[in-house]
C-alpha atoms as a PDB file:
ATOM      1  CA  UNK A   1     -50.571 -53.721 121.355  1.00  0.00           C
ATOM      2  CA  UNK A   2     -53.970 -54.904 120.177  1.00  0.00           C
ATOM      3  CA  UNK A   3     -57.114 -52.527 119.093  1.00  0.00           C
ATOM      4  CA  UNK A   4     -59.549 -53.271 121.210  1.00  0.00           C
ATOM      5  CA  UNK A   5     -60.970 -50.990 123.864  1.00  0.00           C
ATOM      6  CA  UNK A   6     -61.279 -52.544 127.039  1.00  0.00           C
ATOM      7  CA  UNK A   7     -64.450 -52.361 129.324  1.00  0.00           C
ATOM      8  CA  UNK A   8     -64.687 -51.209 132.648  1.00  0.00           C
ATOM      9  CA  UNK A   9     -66.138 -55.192 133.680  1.00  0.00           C
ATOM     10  CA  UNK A  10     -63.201 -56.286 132.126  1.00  0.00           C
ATOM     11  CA  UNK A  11     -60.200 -54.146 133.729  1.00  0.00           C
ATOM     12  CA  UNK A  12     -62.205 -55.372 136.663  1.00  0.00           C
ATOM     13  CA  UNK A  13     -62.177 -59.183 136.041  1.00  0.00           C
ATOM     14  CA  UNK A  14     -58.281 -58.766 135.057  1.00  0.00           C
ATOM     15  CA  UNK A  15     -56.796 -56.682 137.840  1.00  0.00           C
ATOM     16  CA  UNK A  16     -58.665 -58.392 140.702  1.00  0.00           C
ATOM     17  CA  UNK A  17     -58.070 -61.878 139.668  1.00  0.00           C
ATOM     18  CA  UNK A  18     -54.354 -61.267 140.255  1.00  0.00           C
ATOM     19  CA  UNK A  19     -53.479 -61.781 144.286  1.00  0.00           C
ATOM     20  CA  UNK A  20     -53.539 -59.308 146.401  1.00  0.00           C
ATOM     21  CA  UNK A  21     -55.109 -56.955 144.077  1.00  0.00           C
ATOM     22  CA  UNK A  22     -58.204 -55.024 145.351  1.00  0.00           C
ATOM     23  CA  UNK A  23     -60.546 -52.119 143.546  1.00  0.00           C
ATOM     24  CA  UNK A  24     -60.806 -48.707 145.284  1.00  0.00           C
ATOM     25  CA  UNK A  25     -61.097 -45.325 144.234  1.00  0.00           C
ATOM     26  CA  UNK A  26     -58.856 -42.673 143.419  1.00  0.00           C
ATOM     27  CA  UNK A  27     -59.847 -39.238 142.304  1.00  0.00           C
ATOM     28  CA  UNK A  28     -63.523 -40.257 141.671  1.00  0.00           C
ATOM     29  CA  UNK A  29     -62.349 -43.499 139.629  1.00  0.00           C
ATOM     30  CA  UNK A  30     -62.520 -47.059 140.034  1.00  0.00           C
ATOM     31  CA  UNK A  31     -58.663 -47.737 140.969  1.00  0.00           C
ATOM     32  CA  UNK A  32     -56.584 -50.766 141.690  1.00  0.00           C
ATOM     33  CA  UNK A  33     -54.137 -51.478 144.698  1.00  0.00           C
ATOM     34  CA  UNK A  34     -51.822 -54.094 146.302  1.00  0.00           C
ATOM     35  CA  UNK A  35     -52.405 -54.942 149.465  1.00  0.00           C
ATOM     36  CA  UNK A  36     -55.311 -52.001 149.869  1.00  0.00           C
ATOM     37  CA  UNK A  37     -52.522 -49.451 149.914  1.00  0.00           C
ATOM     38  CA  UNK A  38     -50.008 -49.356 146.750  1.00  0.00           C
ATOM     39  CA  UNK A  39     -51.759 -47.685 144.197  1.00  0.00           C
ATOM     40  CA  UNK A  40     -51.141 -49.947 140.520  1.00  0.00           C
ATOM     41  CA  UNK A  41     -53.649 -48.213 138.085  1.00  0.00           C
ATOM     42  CA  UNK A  42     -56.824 -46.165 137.880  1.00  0.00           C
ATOM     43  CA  UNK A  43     -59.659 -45.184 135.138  1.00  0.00           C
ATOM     44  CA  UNK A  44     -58.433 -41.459 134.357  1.00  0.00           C
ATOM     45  CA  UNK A  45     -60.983 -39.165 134.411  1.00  0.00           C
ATOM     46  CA  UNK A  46     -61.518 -38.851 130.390  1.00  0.00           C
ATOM     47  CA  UNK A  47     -62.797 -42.371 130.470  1.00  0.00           C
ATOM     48  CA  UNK A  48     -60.496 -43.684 127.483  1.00  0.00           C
ATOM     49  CA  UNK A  49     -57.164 -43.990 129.213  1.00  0.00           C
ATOM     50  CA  UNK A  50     -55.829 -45.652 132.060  1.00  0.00           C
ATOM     51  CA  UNK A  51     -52.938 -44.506 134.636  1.00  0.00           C
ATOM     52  CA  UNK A  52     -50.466 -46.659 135.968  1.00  0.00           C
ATOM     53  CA  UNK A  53     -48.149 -46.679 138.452  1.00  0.00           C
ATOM     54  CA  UNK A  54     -44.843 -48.724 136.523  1.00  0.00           C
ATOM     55  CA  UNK A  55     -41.677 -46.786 137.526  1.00  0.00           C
ATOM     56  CA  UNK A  56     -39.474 -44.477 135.147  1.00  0.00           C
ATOM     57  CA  UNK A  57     -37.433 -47.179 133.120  1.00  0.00           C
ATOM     58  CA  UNK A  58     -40.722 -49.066 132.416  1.00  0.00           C
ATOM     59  CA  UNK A  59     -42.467 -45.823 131.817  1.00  0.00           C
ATOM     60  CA  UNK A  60     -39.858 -44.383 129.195  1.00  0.00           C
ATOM     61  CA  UNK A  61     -39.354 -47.787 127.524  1.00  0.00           C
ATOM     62  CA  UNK A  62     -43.328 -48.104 127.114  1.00  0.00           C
ATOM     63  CA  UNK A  63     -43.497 -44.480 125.682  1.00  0.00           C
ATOM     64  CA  UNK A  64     -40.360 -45.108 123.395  1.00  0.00           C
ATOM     65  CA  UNK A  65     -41.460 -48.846 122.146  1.00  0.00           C
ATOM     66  CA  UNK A  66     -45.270 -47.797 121.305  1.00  0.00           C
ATOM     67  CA  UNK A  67     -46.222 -43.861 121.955  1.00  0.00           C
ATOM     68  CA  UNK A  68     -49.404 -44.557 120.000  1.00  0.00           C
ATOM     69  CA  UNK A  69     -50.708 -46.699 123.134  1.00  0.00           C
ATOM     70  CA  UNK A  70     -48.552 -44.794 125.943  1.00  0.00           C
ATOM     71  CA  UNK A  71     -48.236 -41.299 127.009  1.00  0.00           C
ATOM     72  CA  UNK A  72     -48.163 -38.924 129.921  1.00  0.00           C
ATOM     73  CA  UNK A  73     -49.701 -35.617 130.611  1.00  0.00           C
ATOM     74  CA  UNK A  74     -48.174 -32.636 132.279  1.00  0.00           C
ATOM     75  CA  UNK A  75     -49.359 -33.463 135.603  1.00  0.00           C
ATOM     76  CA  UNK A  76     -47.997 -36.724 135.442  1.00  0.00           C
ATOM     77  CA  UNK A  77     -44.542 -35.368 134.131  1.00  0.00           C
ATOM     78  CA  UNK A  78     -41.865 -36.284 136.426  1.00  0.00           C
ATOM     79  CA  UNK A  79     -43.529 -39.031 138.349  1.00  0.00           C
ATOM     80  CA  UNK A  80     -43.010 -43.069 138.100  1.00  0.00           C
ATOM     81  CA  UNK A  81     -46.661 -43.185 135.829  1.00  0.00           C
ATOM     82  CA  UNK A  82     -47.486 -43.866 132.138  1.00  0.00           C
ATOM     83  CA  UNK A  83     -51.237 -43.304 130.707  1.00  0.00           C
ATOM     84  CA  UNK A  84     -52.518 -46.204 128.135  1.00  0.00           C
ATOM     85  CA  UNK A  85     -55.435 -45.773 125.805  1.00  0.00           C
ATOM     86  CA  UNK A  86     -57.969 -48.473 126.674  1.00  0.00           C
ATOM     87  CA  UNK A  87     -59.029 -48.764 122.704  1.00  0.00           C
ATOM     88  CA  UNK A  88     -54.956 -50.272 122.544  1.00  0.00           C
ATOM     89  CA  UNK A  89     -55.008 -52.834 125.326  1.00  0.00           C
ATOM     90  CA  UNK A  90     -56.101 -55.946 125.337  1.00  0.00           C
ATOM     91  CA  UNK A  91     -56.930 -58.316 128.819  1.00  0.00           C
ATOM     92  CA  UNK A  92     -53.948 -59.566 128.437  1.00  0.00           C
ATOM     93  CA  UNK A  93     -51.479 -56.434 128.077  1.00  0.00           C
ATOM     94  CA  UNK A  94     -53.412 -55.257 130.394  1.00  0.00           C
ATOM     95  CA  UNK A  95     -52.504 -58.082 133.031  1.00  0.00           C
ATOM     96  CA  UNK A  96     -48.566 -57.722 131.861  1.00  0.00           C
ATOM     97  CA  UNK A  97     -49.087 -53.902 132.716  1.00  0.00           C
ATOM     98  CA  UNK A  98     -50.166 -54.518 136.191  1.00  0.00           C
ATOM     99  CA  UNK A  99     -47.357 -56.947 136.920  1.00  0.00           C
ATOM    100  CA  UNK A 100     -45.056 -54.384 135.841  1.00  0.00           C
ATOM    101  CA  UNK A 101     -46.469 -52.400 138.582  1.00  0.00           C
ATOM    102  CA  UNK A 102     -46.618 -54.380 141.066  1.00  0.00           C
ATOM    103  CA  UNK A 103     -42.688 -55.203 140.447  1.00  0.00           C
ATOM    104  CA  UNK A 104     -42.507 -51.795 140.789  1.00  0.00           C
ATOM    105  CA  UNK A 105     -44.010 -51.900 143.734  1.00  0.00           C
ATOM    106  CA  UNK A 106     -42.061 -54.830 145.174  1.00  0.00           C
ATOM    107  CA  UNK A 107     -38.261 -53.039 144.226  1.00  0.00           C
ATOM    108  CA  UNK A 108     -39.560 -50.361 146.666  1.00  0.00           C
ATOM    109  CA  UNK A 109     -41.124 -48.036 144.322  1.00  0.00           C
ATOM    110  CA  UNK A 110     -42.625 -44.519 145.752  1.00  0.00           C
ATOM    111  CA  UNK A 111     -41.902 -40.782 144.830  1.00  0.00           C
ATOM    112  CA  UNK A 112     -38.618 -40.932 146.330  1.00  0.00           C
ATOM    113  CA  UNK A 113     -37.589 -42.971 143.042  1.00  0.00           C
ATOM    114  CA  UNK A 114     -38.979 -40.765 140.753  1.00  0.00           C
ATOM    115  CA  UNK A 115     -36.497 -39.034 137.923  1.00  0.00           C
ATOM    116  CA  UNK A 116     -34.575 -35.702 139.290  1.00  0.00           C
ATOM    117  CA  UNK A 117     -36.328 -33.727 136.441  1.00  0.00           C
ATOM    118  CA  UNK A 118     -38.150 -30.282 137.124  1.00  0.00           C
ATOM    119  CA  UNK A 119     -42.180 -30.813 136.971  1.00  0.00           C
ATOM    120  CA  UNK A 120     -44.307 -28.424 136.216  1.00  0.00           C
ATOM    121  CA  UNK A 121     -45.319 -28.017 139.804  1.00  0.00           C
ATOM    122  CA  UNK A 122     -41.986 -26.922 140.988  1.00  0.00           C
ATOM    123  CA  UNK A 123     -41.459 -24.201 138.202  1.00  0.00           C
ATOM    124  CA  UNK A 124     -43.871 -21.768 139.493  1.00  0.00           C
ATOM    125  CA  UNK A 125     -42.452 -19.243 141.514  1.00  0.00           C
ATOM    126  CA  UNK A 126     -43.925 -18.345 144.767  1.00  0.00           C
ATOM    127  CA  UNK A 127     -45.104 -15.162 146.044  1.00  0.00           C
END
């Protein structure tokens, strides 16, 4: 992946000029859905990463192929989404990311797909 941080104007420009793609918000940050309901990525809230929504065998081969560009946080453990440092994208991985989501999207992607493995959420114990 290229060095090169994308801008906000730019993630704009990209993701919206691809059908049926419209901006929103999620979690106080400009995000991106299909159709005005599947969410496909959103600015997390450290400003220098972006989330997206590409299912686990996208997700794992991102993280495997290039884990200086892709990663995932604890709270995102267990769920069909990788995190990708903006200073490593370019407009144009950028627009192949998105398409991966929206094929995600398209093979019926949702929770319900998402690995069997224990998150972090379900390993507290309840009183």
């Amino acid at each position: 992946m290229a060095r090169r941080k994308l801008s906000l104007a730019t993630i704009r420009r990209v993701a919206t000029a691809i059908p049926g793609v419209e901006e929103g918000t999620s979690y106080g940050t400009p995000a991106f859905r299909l159709n005005k309901k599947k969410l496909l990525a959103r600015l997390h809230q450290d400003g220098k990463s972006l989330v997206l929504k590409v299912g686990n065998a996208t997700r794992d081969h991102l993280l495997q192929a290039d884990p200086d560009t892709f990663f995932v946080t604890d709270h995102y453990r267990g769920y069909p989404y990788v995190l990708a440092h903006l200073d490593r994208l370019n407009a144009d991985d950028l627009r192949k990311l998105i398409e991966r989501a929206i094929a995600f999207h398209s093979q019926g992607g949702s929770y319900a797909s998402r690995a069997p493995t224990p998150s972090h959420r379900a390993s507290r114990k309840r009183i």
